[in-house]
N, C-alpha and C. Protein backbone atom coordinates (compact mmCIF):
# COMPACT_ATOMS: atom_id res chain seq x y z
N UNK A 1 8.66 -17.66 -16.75
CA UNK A 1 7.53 -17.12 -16.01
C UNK A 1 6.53 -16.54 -17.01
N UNK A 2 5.70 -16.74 -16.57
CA UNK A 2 4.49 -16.34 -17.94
C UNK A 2 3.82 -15.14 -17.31
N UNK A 3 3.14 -14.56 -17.93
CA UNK A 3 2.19 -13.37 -17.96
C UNK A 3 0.95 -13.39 -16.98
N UNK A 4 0.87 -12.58 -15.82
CA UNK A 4 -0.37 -12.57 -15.39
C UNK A 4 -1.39 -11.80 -15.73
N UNK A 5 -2.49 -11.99 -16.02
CA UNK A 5 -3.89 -11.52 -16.30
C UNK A 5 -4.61 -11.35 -15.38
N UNK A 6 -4.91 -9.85 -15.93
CA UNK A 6 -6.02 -8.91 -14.72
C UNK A 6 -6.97 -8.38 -15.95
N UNK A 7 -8.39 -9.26 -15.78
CA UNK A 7 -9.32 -8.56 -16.11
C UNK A 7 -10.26 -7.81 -15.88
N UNK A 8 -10.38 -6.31 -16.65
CA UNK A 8 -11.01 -5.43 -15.54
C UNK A 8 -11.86 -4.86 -16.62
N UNK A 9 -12.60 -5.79 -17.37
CA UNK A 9 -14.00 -5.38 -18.44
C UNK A 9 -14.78 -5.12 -18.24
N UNK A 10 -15.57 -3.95 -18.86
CA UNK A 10 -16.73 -3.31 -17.27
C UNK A 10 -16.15 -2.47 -16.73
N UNK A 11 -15.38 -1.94 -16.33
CA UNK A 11 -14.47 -0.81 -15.36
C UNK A 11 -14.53 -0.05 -16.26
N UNK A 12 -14.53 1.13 -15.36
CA UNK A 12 -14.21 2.85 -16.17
C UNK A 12 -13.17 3.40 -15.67
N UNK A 13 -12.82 4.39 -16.01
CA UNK A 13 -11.51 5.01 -15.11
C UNK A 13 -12.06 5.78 -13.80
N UNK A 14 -10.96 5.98 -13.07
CA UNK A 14 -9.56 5.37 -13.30
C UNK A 14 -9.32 3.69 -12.73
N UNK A 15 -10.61 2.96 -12.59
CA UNK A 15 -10.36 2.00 -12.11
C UNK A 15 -9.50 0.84 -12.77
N UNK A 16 -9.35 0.77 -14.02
CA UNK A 16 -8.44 -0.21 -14.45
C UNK A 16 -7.07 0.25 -14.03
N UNK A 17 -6.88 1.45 -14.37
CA UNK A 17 -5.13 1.56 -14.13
C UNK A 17 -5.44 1.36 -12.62
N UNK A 18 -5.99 1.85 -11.45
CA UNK A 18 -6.07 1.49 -10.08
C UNK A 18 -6.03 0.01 -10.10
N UNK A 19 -6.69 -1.00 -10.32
CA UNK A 19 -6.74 -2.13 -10.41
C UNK A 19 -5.05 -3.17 -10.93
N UNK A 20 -4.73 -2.18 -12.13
CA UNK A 20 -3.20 -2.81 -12.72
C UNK A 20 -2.30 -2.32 -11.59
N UNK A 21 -1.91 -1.25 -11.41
CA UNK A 21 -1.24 -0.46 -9.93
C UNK A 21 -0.83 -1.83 -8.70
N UNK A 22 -1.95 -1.77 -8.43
CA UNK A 22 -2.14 -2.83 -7.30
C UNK A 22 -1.57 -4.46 -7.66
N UNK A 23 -1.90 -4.57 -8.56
CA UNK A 23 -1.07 -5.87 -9.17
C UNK A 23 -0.05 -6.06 -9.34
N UNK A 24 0.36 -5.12 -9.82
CA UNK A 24 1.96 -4.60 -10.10
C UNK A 24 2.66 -4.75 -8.97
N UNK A 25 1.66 -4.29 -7.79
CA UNK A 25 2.70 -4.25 -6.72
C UNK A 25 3.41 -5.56 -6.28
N UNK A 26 2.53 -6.69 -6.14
CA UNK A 26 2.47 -7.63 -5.85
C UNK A 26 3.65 -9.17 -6.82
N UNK A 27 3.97 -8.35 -8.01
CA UNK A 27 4.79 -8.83 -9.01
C UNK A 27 6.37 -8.83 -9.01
N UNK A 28 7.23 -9.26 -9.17
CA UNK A 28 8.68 -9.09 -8.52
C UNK A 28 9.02 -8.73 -9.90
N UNK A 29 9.88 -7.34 -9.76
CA UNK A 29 10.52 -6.64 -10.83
C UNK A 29 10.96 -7.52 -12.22
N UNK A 30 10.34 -6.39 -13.21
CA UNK A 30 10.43 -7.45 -14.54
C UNK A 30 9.68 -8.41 -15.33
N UNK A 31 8.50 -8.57 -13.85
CA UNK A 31 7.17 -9.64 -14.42
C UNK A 31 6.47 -8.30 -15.75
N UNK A 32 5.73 -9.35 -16.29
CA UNK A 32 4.67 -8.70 -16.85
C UNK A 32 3.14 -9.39 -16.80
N UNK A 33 2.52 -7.99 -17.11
CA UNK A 33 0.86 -8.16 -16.27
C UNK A 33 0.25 -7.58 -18.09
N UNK A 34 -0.72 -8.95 -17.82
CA UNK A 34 -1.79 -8.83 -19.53
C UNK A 34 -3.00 -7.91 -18.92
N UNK A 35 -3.42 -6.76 -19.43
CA UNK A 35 -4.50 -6.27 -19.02
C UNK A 35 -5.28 -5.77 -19.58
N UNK A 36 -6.92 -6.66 -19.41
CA UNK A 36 -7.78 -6.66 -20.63
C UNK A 36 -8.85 -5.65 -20.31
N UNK A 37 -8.76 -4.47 -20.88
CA UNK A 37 -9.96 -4.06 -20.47
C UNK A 37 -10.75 -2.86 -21.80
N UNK A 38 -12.46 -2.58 -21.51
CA UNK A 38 -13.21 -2.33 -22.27
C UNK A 38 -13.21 -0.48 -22.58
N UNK A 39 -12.26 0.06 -21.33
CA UNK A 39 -13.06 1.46 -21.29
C UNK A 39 -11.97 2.04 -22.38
N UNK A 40 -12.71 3.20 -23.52
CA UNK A 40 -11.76 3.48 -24.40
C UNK A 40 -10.51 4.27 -23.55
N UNK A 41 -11.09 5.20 -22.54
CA UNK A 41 -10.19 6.44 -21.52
C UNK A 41 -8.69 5.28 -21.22
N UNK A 42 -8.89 4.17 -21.22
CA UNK A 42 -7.92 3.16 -20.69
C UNK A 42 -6.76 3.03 -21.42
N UNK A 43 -7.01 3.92 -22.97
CA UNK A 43 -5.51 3.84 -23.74
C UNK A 43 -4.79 4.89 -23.34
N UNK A 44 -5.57 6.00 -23.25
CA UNK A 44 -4.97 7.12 -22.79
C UNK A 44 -4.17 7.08 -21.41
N UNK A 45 -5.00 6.52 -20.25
CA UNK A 45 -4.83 6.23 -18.46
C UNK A 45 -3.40 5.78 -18.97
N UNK A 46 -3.70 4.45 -19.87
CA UNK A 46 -2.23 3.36 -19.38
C UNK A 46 -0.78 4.06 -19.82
N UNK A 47 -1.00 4.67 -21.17
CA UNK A 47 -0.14 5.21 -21.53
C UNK A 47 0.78 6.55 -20.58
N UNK A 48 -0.40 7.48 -20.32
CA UNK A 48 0.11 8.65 -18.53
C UNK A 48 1.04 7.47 -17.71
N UNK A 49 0.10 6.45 -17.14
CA UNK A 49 0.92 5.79 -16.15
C UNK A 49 1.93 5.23 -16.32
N UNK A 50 1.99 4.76 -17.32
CA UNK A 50 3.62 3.78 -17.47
C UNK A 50 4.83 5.21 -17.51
N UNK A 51 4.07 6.40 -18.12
CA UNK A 51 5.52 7.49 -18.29
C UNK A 51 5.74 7.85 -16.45
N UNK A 52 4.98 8.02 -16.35
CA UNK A 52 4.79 8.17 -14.22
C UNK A 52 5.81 7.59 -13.73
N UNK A 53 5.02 6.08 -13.57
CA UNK A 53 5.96 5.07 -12.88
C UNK A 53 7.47 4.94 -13.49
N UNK A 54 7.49 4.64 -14.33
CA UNK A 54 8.62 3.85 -15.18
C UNK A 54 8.26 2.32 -15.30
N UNK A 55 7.08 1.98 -15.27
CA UNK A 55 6.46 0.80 -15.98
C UNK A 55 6.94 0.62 -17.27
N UNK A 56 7.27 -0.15 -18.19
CA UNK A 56 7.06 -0.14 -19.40
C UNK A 56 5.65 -0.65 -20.17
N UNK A 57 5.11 -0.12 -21.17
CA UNK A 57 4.02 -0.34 -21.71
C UNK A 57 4.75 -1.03 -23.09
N UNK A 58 4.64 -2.67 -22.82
CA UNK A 58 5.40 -3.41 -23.77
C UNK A 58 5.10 -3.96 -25.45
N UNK A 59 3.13 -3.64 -25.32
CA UNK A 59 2.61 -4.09 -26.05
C UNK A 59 1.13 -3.61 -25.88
N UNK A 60 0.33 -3.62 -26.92
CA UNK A 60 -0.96 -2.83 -26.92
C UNK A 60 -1.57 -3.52 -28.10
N UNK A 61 -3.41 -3.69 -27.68
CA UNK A 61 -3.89 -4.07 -29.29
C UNK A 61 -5.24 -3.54 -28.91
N UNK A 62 -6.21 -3.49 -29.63
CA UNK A 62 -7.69 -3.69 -29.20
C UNK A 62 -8.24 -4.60 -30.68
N UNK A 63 -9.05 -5.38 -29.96
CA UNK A 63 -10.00 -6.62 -30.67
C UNK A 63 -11.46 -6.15 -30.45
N UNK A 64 -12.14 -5.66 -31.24
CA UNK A 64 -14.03 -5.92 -30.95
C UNK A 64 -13.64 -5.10 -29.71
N UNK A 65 -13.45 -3.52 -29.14
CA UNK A 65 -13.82 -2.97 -28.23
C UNK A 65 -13.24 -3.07 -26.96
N UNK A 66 -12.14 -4.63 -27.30
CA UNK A 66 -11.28 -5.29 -25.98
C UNK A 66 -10.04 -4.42 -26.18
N UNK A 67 -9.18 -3.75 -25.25
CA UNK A 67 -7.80 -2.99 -25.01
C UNK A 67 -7.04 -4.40 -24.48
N UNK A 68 -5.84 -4.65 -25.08
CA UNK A 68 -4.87 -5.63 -23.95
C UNK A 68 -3.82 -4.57 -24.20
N UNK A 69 -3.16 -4.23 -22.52
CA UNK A 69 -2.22 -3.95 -22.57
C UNK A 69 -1.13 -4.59 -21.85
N UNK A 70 0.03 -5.02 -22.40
CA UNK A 70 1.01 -5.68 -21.71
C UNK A 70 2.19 -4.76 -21.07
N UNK A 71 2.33 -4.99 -19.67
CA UNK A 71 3.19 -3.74 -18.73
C UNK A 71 3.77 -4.85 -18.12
N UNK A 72 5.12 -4.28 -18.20
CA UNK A 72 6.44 -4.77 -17.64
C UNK A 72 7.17 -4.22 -16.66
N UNK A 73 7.04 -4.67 -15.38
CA UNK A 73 6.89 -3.69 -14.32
C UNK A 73 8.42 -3.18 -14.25
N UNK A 74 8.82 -2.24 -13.47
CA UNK A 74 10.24 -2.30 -13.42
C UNK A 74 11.07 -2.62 -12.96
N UNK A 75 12.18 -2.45 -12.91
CA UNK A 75 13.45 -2.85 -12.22
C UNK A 75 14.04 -1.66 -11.21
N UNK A 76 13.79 -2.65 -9.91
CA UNK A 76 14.34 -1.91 -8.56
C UNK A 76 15.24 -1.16 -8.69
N UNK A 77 15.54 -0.12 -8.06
CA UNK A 77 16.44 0.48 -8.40
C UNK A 77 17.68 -0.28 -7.31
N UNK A 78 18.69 0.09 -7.25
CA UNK A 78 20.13 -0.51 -6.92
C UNK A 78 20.65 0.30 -5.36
């Protein structure tokens, strides 16, 4: 299963993490979601949210002003 991509370039907060949230939901435990976005507040947002949820925040870069963050949603609990 490969990676879905949500681009949310142009967005400020908290709308990207609102935007990843919602995606997430929609993902069956364990997927991971690529999420590209411009606002700097968005390293800080993603990082709060993944400790919140129990998302994992699997991977991180920024290119020229671009944030990708890769989140690995979690595993249901039992």
């Amino acid at each position: 299963m490969g990676d879905t991509l949500l681009d949310v370039q142009g967005l400020t907060c908290p709308l990207p993490v609102l935007k990843a949230n919602k995606a997430l939901r929609s993902l069956p435990a364990g997927a991971r979601l690529t999420v590209l976005a411009t606002d700097p507040a968005s390293v800080k947002d993603f990082r709060a949210y993944t400790q919140e949820t129990g998302h994992a925040l699997v991977a991180f870069s920024e290119e020229k002003g671009v944030y990708r963050f890769t989140l690995k949603k979690r595993e249901e609990p039992t």
